[in-house]
N, C-alpha and C. Protein backbone atom coordinates (compact mmCIF):
# COMPACT_ATOMS: atom_id res chain seq x y z
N UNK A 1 39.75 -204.06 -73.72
CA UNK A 1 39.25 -203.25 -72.66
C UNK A 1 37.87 -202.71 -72.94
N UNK A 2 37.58 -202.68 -74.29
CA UNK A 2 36.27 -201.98 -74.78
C UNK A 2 35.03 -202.94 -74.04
N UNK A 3 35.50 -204.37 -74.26
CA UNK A 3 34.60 -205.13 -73.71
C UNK A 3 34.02 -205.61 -72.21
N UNK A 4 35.08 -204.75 -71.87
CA UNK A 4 35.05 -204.66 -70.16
C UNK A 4 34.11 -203.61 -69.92
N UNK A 5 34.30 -202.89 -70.35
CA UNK A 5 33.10 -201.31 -70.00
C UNK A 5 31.69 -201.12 -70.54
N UNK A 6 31.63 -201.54 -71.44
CA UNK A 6 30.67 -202.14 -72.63
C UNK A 6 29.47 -203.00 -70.91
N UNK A 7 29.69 -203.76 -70.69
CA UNK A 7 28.99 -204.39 -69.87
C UNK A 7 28.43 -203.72 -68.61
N UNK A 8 29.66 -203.17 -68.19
CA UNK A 8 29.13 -202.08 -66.80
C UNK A 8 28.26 -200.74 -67.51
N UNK A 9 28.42 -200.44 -68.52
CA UNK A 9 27.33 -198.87 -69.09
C UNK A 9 26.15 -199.62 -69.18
N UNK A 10 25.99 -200.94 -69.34
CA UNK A 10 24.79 -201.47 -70.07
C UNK A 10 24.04 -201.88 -68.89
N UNK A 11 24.97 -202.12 -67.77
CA UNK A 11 24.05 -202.31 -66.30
C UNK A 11 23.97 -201.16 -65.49
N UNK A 12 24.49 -200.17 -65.82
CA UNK A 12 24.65 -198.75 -65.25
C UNK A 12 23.30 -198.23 -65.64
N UNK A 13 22.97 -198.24 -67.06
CA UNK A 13 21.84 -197.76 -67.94
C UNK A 13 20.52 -198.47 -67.57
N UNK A 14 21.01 -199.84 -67.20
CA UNK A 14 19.58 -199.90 -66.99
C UNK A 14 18.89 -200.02 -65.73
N UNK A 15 20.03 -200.44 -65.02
CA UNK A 15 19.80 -199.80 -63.21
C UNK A 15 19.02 -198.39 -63.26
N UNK A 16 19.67 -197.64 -64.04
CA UNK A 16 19.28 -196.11 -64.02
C UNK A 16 17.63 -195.83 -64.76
N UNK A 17 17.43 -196.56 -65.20
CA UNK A 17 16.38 -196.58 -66.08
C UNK A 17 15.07 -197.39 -65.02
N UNK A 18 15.80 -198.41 -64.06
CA UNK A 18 14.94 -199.20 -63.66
C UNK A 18 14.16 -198.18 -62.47
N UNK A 19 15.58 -197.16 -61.98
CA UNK A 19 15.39 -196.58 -60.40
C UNK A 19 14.53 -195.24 -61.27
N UNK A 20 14.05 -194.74 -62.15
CA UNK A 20 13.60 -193.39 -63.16
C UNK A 20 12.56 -193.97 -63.03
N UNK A 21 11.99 -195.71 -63.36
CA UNK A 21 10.66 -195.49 -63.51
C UNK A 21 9.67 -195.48 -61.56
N UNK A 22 11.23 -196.40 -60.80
CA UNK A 22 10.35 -196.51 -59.73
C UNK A 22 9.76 -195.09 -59.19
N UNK A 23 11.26 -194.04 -59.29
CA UNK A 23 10.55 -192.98 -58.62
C UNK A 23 9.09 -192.32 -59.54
N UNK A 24 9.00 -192.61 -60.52
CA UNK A 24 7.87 -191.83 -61.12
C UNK A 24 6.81 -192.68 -61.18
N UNK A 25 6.47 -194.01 -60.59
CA UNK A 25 5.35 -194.93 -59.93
C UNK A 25 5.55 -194.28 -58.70
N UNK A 26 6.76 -193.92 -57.63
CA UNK A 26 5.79 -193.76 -56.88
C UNK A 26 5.55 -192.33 -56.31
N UNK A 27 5.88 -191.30 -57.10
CA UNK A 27 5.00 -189.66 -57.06
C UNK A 27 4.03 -189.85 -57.67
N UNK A 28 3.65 -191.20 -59.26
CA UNK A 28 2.56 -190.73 -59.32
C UNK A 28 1.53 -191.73 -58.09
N UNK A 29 1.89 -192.46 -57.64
CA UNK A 29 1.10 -192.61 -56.27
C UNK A 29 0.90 -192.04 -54.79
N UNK A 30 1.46 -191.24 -54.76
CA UNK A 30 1.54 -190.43 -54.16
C UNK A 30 1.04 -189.26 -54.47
N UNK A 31 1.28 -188.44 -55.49
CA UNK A 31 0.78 -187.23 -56.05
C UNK A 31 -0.36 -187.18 -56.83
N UNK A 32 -0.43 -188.11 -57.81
CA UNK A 32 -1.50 -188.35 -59.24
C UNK A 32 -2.71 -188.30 -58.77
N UNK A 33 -3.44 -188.68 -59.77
CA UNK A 33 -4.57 -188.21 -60.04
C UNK A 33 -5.45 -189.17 -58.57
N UNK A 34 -5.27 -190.02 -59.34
CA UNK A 34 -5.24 -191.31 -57.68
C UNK A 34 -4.78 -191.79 -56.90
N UNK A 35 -3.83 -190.53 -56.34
CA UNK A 35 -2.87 -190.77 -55.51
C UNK A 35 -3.21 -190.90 -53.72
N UNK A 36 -2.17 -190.98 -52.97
CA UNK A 36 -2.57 -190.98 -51.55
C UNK A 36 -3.12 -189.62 -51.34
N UNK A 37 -2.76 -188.75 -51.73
CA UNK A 37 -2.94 -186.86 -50.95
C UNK A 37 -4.19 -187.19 -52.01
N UNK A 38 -4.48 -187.26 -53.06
CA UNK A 38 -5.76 -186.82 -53.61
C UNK A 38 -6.88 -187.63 -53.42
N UNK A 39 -6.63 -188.93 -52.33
CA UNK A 39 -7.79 -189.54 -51.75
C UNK A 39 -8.00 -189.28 -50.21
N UNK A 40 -7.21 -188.69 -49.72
CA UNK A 40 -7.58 -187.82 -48.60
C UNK A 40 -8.49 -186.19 -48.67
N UNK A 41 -8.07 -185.91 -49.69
CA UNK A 41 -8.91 -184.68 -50.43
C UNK A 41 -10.23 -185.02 -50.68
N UNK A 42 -10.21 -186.14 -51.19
CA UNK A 42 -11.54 -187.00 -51.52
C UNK A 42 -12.72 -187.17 -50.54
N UNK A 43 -11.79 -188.21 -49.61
CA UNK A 43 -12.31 -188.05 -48.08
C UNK A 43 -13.17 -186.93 -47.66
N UNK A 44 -12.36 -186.16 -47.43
CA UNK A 44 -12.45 -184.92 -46.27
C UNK A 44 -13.48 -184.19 -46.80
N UNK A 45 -13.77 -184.02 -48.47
CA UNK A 45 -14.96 -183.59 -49.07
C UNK A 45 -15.92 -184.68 -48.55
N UNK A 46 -15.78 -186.24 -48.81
CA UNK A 46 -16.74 -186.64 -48.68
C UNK A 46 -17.79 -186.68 -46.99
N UNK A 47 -16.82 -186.19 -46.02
CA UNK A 47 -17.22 -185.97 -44.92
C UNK A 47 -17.97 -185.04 -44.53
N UNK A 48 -17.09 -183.64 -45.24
CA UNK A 48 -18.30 -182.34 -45.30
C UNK A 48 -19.42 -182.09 -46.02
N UNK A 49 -19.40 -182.95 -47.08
CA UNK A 49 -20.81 -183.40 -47.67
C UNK A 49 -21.84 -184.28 -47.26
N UNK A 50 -21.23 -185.20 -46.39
CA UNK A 50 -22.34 -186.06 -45.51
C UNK A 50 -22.80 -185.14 -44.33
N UNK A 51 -21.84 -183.84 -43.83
CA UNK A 51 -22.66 -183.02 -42.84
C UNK A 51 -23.91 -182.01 -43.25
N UNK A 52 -23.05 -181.69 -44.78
CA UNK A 52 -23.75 -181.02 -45.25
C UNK A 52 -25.69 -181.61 -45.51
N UNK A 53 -25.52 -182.74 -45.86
CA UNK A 53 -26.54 -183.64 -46.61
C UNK A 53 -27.26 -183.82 -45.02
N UNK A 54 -26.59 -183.90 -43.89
CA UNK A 54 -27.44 -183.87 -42.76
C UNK A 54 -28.28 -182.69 -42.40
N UNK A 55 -27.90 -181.84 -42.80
CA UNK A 55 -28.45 -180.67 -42.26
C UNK A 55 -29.70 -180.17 -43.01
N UNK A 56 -29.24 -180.63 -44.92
CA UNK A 56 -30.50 -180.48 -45.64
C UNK A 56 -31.77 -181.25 -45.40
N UNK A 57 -31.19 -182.34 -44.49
CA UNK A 57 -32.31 -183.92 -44.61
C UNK A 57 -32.83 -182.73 -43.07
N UNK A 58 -32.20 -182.22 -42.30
CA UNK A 58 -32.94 -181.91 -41.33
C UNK A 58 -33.95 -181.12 -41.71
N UNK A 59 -33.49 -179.96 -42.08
CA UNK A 59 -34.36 -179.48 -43.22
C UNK A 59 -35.50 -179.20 -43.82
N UNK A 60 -35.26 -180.04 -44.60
CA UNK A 60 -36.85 -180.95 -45.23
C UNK A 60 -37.62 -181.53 -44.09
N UNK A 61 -37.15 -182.08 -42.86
CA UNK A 61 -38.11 -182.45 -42.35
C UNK A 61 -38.69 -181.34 -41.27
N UNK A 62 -38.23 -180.25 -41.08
CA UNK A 62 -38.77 -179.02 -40.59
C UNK A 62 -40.08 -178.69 -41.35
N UNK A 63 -39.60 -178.71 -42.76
CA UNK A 63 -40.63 -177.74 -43.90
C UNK A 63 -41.78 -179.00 -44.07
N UNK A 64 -41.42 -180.10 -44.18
CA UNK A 64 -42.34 -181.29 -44.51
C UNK A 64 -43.34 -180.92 -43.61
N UNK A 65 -42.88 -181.00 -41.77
CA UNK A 65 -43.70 -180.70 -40.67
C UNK A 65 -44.13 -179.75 -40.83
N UNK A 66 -43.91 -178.36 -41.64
CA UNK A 66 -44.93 -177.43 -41.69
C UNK A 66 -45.97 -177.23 -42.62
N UNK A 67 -45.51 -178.15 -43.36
CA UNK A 67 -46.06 -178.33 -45.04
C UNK A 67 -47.29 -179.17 -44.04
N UNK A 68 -47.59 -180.16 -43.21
CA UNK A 68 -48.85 -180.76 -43.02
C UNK A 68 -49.17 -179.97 -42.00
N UNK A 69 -48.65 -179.48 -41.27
CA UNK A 69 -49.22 -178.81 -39.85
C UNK A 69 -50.25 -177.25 -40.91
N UNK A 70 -49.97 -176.64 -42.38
CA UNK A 70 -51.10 -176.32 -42.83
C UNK A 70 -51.53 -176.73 -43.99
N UNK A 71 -51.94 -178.53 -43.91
CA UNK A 71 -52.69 -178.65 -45.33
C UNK A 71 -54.24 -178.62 -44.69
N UNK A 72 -54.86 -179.08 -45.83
CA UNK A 72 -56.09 -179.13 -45.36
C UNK A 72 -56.38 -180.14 -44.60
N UNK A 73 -55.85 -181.13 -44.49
CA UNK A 73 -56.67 -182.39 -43.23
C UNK A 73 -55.99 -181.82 -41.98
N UNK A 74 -55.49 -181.32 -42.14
CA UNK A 74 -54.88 -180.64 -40.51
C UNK A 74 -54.18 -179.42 -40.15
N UNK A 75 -54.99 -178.55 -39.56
CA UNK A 75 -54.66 -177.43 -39.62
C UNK A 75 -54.04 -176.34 -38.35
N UNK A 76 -53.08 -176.33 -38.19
CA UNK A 76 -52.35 -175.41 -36.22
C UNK A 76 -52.55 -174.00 -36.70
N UNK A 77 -53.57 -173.81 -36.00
CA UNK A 77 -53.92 -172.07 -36.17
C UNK A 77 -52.90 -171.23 -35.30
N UNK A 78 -52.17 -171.87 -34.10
CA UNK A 78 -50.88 -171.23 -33.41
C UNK A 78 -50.20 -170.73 -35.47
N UNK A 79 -49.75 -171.78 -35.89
CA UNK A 79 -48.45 -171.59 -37.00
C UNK A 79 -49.00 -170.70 -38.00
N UNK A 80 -50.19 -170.67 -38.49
CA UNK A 80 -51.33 -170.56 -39.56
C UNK A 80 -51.24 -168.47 -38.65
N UNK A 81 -51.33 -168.55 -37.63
CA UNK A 81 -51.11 -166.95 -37.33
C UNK A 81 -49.89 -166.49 -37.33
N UNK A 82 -48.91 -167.46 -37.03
CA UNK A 82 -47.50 -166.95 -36.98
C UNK A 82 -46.91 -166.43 -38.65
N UNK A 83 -47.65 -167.52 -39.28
CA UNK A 83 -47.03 -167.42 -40.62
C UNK A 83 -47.97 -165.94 -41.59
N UNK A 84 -49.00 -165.80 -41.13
CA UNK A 84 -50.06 -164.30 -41.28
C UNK A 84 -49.06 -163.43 -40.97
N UNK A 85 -48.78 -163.26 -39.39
CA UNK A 85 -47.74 -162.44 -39.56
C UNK A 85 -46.33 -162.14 -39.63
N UNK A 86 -46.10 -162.55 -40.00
CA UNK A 86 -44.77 -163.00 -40.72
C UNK A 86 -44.68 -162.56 -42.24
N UNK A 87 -45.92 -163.31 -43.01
CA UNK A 87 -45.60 -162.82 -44.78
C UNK A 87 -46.28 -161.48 -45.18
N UNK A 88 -47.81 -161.84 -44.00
CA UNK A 88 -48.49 -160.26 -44.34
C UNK A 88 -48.14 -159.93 -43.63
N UNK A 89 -47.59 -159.39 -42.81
CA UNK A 89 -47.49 -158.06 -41.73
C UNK A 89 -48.52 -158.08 -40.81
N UNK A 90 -49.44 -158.89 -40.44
CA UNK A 90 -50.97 -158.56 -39.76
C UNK A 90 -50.74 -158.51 -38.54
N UNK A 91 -51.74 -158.07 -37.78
CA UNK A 91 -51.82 -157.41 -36.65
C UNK A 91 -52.81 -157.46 -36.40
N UNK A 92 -53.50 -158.48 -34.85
CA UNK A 92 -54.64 -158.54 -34.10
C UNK A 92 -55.12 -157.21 -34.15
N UNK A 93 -56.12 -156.67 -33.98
CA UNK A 93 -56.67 -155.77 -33.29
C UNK A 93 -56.28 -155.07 -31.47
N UNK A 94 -55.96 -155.89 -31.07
CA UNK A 94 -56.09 -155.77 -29.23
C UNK A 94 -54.56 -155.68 -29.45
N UNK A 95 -53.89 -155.76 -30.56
CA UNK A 95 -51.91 -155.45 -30.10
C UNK A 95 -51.67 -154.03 -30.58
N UNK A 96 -50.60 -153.67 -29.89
CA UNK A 96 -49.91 -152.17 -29.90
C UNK A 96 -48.29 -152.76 -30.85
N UNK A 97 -48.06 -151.62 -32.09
CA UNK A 97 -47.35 -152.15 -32.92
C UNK A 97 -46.38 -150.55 -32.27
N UNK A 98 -45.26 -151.26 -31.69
CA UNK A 98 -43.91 -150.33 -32.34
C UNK A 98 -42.90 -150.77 -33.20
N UNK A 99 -42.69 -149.30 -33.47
CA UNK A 99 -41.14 -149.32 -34.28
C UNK A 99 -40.43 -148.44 -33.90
């Protein structure tokens, strides 16, 4: 009889052994490091960083456009006064300043 049972523990054991590793292939695909949820995480950063990266590229090309609108080969005295008063504080003559 020993040899009767002997055979079923040994397919019991390794059935059990076979179904231990599937579930832990597939939490760690699911869960791990490179799993499904942590490449949606991935994603969703990489989306708010491409908005983000839009907004800086817009940006730069605001400051670029102001960066030539006062170099020296070309100069907008509209911006060139706005920006007077703005960093110095200045004030035409012919304006009335409240506060």
């Amino acid at each position: 009889m020993s040899s009767e049972t002997r055979p079923a523990l040994g397919l019991f054991l390794y059935c059990g052994v076979i179904f231990m590793l599937g579930i832990y292939f597939t939490f760690a695909a699911v869960q791990g490091e490179y799993g499904l949820f942590r490449r949606a995480v991935v994603e969703a950063d990489n989306i708010q960083l491409r908005h983000q990266l839009a907004e800086l590229e817009g940006q730069i090309l605001v400051m670029e456009n102001r960066t030539r609108r006062l170099s020296d080969d070309y100069l907008d005295l509209d911006l060139l006064d706005q920006q007077a008063r703005d960093v110095l504080g200045l004030v035409r003559g012919d304006e009335f300043v409240l506060r």
